[in-house]
N, C-alpha and C. Protein backbone atom coordinates (compact mmCIF):
# COMPACT_ATOMS: atom_id res chain seq x y z
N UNK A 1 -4.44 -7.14 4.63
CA UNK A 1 -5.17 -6.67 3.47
C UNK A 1 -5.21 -7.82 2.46
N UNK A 2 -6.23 -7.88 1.66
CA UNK A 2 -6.64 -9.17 1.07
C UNK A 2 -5.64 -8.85 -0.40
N UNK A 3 -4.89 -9.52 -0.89
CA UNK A 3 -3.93 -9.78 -2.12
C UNK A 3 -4.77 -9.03 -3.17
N UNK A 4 -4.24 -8.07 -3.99
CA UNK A 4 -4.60 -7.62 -5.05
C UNK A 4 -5.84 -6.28 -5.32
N UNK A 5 -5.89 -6.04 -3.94
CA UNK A 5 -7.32 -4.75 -3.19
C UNK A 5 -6.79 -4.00 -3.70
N UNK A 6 -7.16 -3.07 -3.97
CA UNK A 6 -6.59 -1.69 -4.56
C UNK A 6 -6.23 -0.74 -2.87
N UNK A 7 -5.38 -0.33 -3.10
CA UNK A 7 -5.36 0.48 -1.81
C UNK A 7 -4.88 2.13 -1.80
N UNK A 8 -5.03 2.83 -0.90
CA UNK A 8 -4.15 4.09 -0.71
C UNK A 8 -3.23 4.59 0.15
N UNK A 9 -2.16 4.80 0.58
CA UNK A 9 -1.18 4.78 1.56
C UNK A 9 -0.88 6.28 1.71
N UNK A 10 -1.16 7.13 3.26
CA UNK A 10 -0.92 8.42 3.25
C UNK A 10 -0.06 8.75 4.71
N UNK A 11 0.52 9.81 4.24
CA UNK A 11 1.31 9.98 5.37
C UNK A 11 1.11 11.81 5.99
N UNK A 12 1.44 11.82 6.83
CA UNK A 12 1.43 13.32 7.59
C UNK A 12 2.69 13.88 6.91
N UNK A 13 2.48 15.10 6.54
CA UNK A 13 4.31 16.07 6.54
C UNK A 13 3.70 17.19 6.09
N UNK A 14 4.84 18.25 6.88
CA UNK A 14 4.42 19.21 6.29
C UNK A 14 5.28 20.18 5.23
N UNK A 15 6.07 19.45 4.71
CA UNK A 15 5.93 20.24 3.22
C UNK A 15 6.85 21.23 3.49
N UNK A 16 7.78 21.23 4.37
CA UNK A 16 8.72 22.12 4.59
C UNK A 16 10.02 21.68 3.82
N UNK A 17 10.97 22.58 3.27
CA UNK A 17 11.88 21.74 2.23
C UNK A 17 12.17 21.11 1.71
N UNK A 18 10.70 20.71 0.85
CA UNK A 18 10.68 19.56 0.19
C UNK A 18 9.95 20.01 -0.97
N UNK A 19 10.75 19.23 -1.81
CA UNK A 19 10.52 19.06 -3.64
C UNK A 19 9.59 18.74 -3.98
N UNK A 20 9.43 17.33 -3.56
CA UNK A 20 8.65 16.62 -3.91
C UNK A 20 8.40 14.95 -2.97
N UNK A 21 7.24 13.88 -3.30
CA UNK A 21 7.21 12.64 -2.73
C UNK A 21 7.67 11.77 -3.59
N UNK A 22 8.37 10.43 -3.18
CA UNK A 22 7.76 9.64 -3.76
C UNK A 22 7.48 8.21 -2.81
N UNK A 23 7.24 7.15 -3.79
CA UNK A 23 6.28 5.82 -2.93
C UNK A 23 7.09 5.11 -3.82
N UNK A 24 7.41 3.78 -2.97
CA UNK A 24 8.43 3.24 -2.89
C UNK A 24 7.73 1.31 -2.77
N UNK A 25 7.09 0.70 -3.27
CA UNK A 25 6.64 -0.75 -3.10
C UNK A 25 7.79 -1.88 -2.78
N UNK A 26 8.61 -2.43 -1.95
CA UNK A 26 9.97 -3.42 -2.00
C UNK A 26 10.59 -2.85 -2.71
N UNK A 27 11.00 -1.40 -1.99
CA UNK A 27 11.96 -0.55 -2.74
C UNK A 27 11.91 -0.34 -3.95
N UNK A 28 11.15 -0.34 -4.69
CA UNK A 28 11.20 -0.04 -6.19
C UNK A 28 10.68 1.30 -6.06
N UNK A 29 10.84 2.35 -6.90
CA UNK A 29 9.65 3.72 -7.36
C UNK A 29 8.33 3.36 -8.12
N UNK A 30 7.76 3.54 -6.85
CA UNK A 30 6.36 3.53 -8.32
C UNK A 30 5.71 4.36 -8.86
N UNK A 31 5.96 6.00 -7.86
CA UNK A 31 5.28 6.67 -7.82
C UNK A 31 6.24 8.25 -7.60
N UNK A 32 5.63 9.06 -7.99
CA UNK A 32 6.56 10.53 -7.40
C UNK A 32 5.51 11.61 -8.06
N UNK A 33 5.32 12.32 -6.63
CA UNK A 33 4.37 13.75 -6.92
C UNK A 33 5.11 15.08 -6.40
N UNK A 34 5.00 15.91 -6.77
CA UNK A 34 5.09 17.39 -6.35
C UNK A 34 4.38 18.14 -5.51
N UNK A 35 5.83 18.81 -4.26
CA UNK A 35 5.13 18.77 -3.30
C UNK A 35 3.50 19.81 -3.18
N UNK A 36 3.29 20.30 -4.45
CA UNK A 36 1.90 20.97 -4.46
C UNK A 36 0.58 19.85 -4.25
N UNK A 37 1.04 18.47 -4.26
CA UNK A 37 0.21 17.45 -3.98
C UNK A 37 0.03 17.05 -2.55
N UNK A 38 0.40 17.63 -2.19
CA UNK A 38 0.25 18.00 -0.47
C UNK A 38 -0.96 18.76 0.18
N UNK A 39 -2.09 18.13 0.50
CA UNK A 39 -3.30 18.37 0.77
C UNK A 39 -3.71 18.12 2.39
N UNK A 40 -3.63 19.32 3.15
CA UNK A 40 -4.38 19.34 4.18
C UNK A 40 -3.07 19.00 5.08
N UNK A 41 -2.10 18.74 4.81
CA UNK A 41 -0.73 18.20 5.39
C UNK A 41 -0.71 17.03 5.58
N UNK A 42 -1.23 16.01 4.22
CA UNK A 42 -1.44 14.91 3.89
C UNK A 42 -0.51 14.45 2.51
N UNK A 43 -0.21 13.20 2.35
CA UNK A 43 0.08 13.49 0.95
C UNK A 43 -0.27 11.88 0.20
N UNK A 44 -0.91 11.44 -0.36
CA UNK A 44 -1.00 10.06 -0.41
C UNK A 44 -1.00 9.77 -1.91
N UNK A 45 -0.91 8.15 -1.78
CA UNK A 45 -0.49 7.80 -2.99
C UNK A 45 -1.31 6.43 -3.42
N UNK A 46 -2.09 6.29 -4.68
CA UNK A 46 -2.87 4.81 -4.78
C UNK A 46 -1.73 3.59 -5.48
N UNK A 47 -2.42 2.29 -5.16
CA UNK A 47 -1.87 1.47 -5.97
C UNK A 47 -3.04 -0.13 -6.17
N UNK A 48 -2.66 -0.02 -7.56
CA UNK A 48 -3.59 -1.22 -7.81
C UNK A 48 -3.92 -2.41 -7.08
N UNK A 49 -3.08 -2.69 -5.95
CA UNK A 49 -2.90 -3.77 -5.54
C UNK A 49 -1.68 -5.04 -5.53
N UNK A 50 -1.23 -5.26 -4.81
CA UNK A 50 -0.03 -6.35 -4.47
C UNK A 50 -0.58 -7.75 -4.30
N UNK A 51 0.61 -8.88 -4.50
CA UNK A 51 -0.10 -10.19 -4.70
C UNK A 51 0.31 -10.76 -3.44
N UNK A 52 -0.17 -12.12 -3.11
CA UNK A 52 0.13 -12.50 -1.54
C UNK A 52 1.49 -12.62 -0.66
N UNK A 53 1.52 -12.06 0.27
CA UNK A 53 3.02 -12.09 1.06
C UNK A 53 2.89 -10.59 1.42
N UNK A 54 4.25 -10.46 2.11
CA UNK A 54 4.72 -9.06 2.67
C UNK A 54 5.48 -8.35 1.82
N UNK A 55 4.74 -6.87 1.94
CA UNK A 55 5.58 -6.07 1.09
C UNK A 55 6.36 -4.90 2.07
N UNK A 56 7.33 -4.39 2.14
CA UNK A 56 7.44 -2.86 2.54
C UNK A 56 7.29 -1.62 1.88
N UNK A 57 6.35 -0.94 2.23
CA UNK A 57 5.58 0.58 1.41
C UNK A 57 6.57 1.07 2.29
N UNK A 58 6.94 2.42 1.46
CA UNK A 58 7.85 3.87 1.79
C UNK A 58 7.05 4.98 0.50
N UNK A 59 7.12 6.09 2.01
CA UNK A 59 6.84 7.11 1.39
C UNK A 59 7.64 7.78 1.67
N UNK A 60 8.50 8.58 0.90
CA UNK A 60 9.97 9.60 0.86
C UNK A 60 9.36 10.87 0.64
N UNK A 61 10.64 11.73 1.58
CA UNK A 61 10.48 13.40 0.88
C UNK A 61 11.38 13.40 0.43
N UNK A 62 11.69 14.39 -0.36
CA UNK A 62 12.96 14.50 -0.81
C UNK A 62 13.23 16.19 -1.75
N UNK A 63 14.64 16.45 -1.71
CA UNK A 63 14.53 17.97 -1.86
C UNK A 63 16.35 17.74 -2.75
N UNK A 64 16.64 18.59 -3.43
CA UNK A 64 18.04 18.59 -3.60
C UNK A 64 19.01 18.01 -3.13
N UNK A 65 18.83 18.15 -2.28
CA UNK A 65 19.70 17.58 -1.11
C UNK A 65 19.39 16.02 -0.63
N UNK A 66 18.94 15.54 -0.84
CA UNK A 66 18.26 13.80 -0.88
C UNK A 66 16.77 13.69 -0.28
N UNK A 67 16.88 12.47 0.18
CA UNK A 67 15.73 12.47 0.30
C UNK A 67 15.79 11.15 1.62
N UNK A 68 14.30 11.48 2.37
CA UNK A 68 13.92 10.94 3.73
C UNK A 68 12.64 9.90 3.88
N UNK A 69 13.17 8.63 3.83
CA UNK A 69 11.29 7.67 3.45
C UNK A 69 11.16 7.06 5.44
N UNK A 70 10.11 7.31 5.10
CA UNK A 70 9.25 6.62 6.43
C UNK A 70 8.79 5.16 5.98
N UNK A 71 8.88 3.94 6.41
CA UNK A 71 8.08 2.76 5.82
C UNK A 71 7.04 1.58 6.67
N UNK A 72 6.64 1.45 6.12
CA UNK A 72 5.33 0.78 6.74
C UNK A 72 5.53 -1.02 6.15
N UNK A 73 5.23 -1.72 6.99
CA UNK A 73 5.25 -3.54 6.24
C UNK A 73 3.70 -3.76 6.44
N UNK A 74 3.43 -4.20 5.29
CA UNK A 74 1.72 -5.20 5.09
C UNK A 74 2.09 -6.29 4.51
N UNK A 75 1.09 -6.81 4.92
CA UNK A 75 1.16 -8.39 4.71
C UNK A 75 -0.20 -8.29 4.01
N UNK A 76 -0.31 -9.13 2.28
CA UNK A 76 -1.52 -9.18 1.64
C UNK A 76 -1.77 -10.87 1.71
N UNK A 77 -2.90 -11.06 1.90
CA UNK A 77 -3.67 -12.49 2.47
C UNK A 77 -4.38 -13.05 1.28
N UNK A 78 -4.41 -13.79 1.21
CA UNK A 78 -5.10 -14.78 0.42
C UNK A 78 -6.58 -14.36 0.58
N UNK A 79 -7.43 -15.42 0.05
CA UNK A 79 -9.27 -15.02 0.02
C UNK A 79 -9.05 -16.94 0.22
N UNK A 80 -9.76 -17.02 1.39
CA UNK A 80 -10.26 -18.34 1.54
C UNK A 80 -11.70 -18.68 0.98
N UNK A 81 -11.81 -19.83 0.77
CA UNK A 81 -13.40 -20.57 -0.21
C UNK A 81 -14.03 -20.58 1.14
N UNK A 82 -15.57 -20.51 0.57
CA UNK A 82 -16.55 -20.78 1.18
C UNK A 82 -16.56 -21.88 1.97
N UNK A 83 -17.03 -22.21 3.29
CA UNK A 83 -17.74 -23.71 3.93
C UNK A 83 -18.30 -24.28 3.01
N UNK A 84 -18.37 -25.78 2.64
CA UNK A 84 -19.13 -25.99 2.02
C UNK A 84 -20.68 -26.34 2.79
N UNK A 85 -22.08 -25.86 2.17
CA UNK A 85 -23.29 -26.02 3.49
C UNK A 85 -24.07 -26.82 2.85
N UNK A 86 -25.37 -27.12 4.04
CA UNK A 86 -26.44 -28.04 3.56
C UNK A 86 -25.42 -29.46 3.53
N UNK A 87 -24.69 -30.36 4.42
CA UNK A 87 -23.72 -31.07 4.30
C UNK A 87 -25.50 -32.12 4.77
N UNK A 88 -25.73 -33.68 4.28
CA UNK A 88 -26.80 -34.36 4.14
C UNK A 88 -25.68 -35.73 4.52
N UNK A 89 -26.24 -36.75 4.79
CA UNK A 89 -26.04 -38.32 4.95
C UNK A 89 -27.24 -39.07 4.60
N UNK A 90 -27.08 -39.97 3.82
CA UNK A 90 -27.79 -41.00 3.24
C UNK A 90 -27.31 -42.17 2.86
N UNK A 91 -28.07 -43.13 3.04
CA UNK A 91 -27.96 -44.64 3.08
C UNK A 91 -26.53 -44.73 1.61
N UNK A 92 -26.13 -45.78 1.06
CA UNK A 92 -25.08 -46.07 0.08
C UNK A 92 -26.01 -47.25 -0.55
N UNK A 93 -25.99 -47.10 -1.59
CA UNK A 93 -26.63 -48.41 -2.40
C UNK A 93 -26.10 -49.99 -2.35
């Protein structure tokens, strides 16, 4: 994924003894919804975008009793420049 894309990260569950989600960027919290945000037995979460390198995303359930993250690794890429075109040769003065 290209560095800084906005993206959305969703996971399957179904919502059985659970509180609530949350989303997790290189382990930090960035995010936490209630499990009424659980759509279709989906539950997902946006984020503005990450800068180049690998990150690990986690998405957790979690209930009184703690909580359970699944995690995913992406790698965000750079944007390479154009070819330069129309490349010409001509005599040198």
């Amino acid at each position: 994924m290209m560095q800084n894309t906005p993206f959305i990260l969703t996971a399957d569950h179904a919502g059985i003894d659970t509180q609530g989600y949350r989303f997790y960027v290189a382990g930090v919290k960035v995010d936490e919804k209630p499990v009424t945000a659980l759509a279709g037995g989906k539950i997902s979460f946006s984020h503005p975008g990450l800068p180049r390198g690998t990150a690990v995303l986690e998405i957790a359930a979690f209930n009184v009793d703690g909580e359970v993250r699944s995690a995913l690794t992406a790698t965000f890429t750079g944007t390479m420049p154009a070819a330069p075109a129309n490349l010409q040769i001509t005599a040198a003065p």
